[in-house]
Protein backbone atom coordinates (compact mmCIF):
# COMPACT_ATOMS: atom_id res chain seq x y z
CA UNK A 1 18.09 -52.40 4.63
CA UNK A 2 14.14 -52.85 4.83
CA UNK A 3 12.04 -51.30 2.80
CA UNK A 4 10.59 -48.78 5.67
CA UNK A 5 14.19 -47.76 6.37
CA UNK A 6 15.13 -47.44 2.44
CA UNK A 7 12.44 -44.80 1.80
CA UNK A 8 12.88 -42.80 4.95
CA UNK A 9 16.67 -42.48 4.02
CA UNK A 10 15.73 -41.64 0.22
CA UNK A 11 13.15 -38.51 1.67
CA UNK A 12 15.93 -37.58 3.89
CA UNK A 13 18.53 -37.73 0.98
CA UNK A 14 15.82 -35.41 -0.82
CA UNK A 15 15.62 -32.75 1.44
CA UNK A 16 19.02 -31.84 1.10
CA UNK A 17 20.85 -29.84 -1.57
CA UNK A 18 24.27 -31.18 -3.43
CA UNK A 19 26.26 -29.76 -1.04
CA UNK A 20 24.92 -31.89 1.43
CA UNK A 21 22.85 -28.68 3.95
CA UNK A 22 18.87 -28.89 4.19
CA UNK A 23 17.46 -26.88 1.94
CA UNK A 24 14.91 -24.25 3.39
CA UNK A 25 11.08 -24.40 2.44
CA UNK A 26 10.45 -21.89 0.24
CA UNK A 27 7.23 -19.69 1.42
CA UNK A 28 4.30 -19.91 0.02
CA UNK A 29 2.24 -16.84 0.08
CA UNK A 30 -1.69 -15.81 -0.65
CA UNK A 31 -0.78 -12.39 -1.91
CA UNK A 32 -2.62 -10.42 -4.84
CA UNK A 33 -0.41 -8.06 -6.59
CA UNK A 34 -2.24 -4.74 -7.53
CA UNK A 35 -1.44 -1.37 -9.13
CA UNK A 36 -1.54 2.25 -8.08
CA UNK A 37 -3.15 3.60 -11.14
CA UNK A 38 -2.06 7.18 -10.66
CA UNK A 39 1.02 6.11 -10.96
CA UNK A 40 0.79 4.78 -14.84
CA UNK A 41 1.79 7.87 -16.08
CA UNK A 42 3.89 9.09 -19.31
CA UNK A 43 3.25 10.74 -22.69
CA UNK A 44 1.50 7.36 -24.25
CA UNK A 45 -0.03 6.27 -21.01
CA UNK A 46 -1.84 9.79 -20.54
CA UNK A 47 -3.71 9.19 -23.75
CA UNK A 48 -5.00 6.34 -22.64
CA UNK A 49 -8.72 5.79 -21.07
CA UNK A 50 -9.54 3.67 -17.98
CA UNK A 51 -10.55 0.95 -19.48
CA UNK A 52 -7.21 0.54 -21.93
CA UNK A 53 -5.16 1.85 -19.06
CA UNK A 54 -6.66 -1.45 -17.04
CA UNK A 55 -6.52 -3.35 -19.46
CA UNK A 56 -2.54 -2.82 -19.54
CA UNK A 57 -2.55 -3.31 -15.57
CA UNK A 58 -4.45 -6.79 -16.18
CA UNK A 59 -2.35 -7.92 -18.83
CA UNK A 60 0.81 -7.39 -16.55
CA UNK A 61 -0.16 -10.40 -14.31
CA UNK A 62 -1.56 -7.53 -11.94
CA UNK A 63 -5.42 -8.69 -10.33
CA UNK A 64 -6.04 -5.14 -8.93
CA UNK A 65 -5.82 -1.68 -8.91
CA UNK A 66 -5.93 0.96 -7.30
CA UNK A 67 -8.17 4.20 -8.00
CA UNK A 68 -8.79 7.67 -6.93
CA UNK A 69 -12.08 9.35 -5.39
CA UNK A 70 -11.82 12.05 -7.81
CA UNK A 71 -12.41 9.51 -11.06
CA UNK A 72 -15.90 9.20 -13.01
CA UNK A 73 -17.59 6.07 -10.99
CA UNK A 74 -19.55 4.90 -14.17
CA UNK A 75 -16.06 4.88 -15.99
CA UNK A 76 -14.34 3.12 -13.04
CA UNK A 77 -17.32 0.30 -13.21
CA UNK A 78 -16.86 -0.28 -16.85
CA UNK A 79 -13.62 -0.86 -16.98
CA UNK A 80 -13.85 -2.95 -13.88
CA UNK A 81 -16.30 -5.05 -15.48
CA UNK A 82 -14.48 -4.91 -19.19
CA UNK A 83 -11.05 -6.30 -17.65
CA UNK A 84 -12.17 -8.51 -13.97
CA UNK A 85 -9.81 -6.60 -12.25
CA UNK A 86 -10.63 -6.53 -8.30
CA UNK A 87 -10.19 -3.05 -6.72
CA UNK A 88 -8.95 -3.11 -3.37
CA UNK A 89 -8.16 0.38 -1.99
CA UNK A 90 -9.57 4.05 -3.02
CA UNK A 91 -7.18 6.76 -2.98
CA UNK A 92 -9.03 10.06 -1.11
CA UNK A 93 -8.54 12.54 -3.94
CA UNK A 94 -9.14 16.12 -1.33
CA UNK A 95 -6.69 14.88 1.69
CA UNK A 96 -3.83 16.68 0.17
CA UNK A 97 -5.42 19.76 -1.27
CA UNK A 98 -7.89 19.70 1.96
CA UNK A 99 -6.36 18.42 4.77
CA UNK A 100 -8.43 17.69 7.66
CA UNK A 101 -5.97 19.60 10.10
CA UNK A 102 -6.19 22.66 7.88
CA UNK A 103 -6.81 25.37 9.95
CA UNK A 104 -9.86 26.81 7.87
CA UNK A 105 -12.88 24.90 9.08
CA UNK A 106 -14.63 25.18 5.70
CA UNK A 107 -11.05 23.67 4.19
CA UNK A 108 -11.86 20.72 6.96
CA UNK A 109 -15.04 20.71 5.91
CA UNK A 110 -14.59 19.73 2.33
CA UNK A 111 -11.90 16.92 3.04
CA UNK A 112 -14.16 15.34 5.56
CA UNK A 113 -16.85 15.84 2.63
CA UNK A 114 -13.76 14.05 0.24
CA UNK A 115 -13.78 11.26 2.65
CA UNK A 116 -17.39 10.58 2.65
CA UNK A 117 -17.56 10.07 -1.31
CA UNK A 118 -14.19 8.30 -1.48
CA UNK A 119 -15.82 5.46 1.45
CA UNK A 120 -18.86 5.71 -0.77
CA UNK A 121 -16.80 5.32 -4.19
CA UNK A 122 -14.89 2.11 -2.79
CA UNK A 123 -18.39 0.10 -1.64
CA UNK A 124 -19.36 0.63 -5.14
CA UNK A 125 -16.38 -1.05 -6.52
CA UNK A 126 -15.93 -3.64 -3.98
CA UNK A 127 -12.59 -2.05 -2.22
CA UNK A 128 -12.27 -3.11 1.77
CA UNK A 129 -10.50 0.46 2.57
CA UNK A 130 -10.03 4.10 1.44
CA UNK A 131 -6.15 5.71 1.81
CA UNK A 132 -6.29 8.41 3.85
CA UNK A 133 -3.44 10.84 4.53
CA UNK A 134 -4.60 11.95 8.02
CA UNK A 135 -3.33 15.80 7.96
CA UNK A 136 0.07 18.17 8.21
CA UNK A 137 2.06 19.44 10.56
CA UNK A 138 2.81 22.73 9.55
CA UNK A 139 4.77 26.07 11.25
CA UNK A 140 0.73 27.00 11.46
CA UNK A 141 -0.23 23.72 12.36
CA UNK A 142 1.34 22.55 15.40
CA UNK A 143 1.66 18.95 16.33
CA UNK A 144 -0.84 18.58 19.16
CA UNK A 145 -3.59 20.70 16.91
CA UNK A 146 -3.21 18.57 13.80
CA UNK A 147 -3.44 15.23 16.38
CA UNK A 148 -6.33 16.93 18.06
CA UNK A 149 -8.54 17.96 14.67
CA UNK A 150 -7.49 14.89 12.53
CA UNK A 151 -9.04 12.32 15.49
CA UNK A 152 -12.07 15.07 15.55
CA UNK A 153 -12.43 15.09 11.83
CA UNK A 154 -11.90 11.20 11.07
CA UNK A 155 -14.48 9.99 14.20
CA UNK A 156 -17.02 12.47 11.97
CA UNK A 157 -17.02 9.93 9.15
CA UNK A 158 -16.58 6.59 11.13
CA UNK A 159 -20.99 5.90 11.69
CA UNK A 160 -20.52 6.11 7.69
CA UNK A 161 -17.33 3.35 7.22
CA UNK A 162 -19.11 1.03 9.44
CA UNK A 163 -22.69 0.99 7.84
CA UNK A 164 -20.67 0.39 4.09
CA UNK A 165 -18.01 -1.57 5.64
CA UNK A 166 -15.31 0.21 4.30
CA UNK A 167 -11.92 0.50 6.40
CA UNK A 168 -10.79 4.00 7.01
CA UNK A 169 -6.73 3.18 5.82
CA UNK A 170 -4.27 6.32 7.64
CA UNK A 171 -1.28 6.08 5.48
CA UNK A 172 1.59 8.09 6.17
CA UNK A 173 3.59 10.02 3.46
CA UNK A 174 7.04 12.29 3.64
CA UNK A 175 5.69 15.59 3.19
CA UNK A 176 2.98 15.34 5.98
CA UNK A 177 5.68 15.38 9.48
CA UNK A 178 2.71 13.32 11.43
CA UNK A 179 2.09 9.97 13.19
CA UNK A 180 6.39 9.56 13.10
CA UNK A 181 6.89 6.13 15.04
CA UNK A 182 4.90 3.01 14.57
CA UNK A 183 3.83 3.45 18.44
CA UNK A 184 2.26 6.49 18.26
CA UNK A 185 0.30 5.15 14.49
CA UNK A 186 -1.20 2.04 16.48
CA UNK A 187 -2.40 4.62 19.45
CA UNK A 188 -3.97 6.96 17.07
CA UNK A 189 -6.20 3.91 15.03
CA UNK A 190 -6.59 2.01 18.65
CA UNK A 191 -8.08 5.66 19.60
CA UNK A 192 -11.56 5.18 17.37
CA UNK A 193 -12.44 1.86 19.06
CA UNK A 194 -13.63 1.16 15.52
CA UNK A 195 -12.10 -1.77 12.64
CA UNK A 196 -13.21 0.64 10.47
CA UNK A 197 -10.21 2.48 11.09
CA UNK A 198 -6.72 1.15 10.17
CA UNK A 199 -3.56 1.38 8.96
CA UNK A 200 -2.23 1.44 4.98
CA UNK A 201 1.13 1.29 5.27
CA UNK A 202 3.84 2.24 2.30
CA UNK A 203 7.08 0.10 3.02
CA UNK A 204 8.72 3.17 0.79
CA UNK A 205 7.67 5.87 3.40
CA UNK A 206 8.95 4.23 6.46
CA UNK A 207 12.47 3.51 5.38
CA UNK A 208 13.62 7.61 6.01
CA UNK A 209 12.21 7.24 9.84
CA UNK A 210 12.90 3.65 10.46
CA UNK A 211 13.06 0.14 9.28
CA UNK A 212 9.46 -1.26 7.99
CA UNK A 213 9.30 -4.42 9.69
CA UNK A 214 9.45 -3.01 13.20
CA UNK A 215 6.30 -0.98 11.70
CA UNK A 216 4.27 -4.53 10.36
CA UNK A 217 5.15 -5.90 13.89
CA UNK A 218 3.67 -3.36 15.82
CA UNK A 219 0.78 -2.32 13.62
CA UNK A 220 -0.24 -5.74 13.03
CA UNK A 221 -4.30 -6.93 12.78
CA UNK A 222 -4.57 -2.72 12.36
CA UNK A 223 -2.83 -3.30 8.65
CA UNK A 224 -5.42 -2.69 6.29
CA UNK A 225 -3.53 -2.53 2.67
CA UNK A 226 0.13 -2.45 1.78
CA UNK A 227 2.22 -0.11 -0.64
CA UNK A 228 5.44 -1.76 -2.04
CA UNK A 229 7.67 1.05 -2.72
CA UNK A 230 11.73 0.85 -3.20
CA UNK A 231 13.87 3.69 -1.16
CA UNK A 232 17.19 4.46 -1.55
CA UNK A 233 18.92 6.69 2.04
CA UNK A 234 22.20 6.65 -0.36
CA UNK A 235 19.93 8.70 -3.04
CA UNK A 236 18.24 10.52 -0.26
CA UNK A 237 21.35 11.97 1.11
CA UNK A 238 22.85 12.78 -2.52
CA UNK A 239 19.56 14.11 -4.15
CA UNK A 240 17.42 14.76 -1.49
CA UNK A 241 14.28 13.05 0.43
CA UNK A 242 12.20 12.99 -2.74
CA UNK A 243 14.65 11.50 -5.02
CA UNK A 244 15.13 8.33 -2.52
CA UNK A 245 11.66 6.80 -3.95
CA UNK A 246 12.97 6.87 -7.34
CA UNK A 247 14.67 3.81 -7.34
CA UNK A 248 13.78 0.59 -8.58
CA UNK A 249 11.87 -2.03 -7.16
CA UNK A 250 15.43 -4.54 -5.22
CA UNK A 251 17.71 -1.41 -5.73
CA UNK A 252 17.39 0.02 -2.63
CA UNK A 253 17.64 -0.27 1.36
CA UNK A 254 14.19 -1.95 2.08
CA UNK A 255 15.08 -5.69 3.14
CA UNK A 256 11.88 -7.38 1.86
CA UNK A 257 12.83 -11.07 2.91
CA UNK A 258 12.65 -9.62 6.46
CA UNK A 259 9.35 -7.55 5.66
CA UNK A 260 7.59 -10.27 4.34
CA UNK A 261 8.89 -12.62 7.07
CA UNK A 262 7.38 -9.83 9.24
CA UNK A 263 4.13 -9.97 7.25
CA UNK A 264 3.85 -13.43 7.97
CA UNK A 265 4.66 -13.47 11.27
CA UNK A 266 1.57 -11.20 12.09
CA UNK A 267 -0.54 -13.03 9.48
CA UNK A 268 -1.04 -10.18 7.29
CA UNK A 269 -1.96 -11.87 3.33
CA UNK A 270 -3.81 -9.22 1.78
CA UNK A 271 -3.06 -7.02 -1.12
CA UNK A 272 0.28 -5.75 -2.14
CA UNK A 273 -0.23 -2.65 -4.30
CA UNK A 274 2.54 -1.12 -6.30
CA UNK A 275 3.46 2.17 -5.81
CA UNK A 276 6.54 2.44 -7.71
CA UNK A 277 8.83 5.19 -9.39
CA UNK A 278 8.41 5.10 -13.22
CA UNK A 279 11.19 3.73 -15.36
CA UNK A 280 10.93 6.46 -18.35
CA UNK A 281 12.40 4.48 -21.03
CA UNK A 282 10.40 1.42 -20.76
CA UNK A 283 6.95 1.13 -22.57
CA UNK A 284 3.83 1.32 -20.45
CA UNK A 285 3.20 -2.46 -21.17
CA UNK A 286 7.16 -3.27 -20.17
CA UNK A 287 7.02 -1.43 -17.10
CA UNK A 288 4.03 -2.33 -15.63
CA UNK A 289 5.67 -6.11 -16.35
CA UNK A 290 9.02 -5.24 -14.97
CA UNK A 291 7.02 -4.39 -11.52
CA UNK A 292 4.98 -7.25 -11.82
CA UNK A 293 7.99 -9.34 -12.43
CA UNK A 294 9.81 -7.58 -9.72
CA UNK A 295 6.77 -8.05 -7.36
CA UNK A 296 6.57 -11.62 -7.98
CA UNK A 297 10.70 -11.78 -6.27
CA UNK A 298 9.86 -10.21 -3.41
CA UNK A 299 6.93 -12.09 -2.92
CA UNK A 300 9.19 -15.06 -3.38
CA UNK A 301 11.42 -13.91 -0.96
């Protein structure tokens, strides 16, 4: 055997495992793993100031988090400079309590207001996007009126994300009975003609109405930030729709291999961001590690 032929057998011998089958290359992903802050919540963590509460987040192995429009922007900037964490997304603080389908225009009023200071928070930290939950469908609310005054009420604020560069992010959650199928979410953002306004989506939220992937696939280049949240339909149907998010992290029914496969496939390596059920009897340090660690596996996957 020449030497030419000796090394190409030895690589080949290499590539396969002891039981003789070709072992698959593992991916390798650009992913940043942040942290809902919102969620660090508990009797110890409550006492805690932003800085020491991202402080915690950093020391997890997390590089961002997550914040709110309704927090103190000097104390947001100080602990962002005190711990080098990056902040990718701003949570819009009035989008629950002032939904821009609300049938009240002054109610309207003051989310669209909300909006404007939470895309003017985030290009003060740095953050590409803003969550927005785009409205309810209520008994008072009907389907085609919430559709009809969310586009009106979201175009009002897109002049303002493009000047800052700040992505308007629609996100989906349970309670809100809107944008239901991954079709209809990529014809409501294609509807602004705008890349300021995208798509945040929660991997948690879609399991009750579908299967995430099929979600990644079709929203695509329109994916602006993602949430990685467990769900559990087993829990869902014993406990109810609430209880199927508290669940941890790989204990569930989301199939992450095939999510992140899907992520891939459309090219989507931004920020993962935890959203994640809180293990009471952990520590705040060991829980914010256990989702780190857990993050890092599916990641992996």
């Amino acid at each position: 055997m020449n030497r030419r032929v000796f090394l190409k057998s030895s690589a080949a011998l290499a590539s396969l495992s002891p039981l003789g089958v070709r072992a698959a290359a593992q991916p390798t992903r650009a992913h940043r793993k942040a942290f809902m802050l919102s969620t660090l919540q508990g009797p110890t963590a409550d006492r805690l100031g932003v800085r020491e509460k991202f402080s915690l987040i950093r020391e997890a192995a997390f590089a961002g988090v997550e914040v709110t429009s309704a927090m103190n922007q000097k104390d947001v900037l100080a602990a962002q400079d005190a711990t080098g964490l990056s902040i990718p997304s701003v949570v819009i603080a009035t989008h629950g309590s002032h939904p821009l389908t609300a049938p009240n225009p002054t109610t309207r009023e003051t989310g669209l207001n909300g909006l404007k200071h939470g895309l003017r928070d985030a290009k003060a930290y740095g953050a590409s996007s803003v969550l927005l939950v785009p409205g309810f469908v209520r008994k008072d609310v009907p389907y085609a009126t919430a559709y009809t005054r969310s586009l009106a009420e979201i175009a009002k604020a897109v002049p303002l994300a493009e000047e800052l560069g700040v992505a308007i992010a629609i996100e989906n959650i349970q309670a809100n009975q809107f944008l239901l199928s991954p079709l209809e979410a990529a014809a409501f953002v294609d509807a602004f003609k705008s890349e300021a306004v995208r798509w945040h989506l929660d991997i948690g939220n879609v399991v009750p109405v579908g299967w995430p992937e099929h979600w990644v696939q079709i929203l695509g280049p329109r994916l602006a930030q993602i949430h990685i949240k467990e769900y559990s339909r087993n829990v869902r149907d014993e406990r109810g729709p609430k209880a199927g998010s508290q669940v941890d992290l790989l204990t569930g029914d989301n199939d992450w291999p095939t999510v992140m496969g899907a992520l891939d496939t459309v090219g989507y390596t931004g920020w993962l961001i935890a959203e994640q059920f809180r293990i009471p009897d952990l520590s705040d340090a060991a829980w914010l590690s256990h989702v780190s660690g857990k993050m890092d596996q599916i990641i992996a996957s």
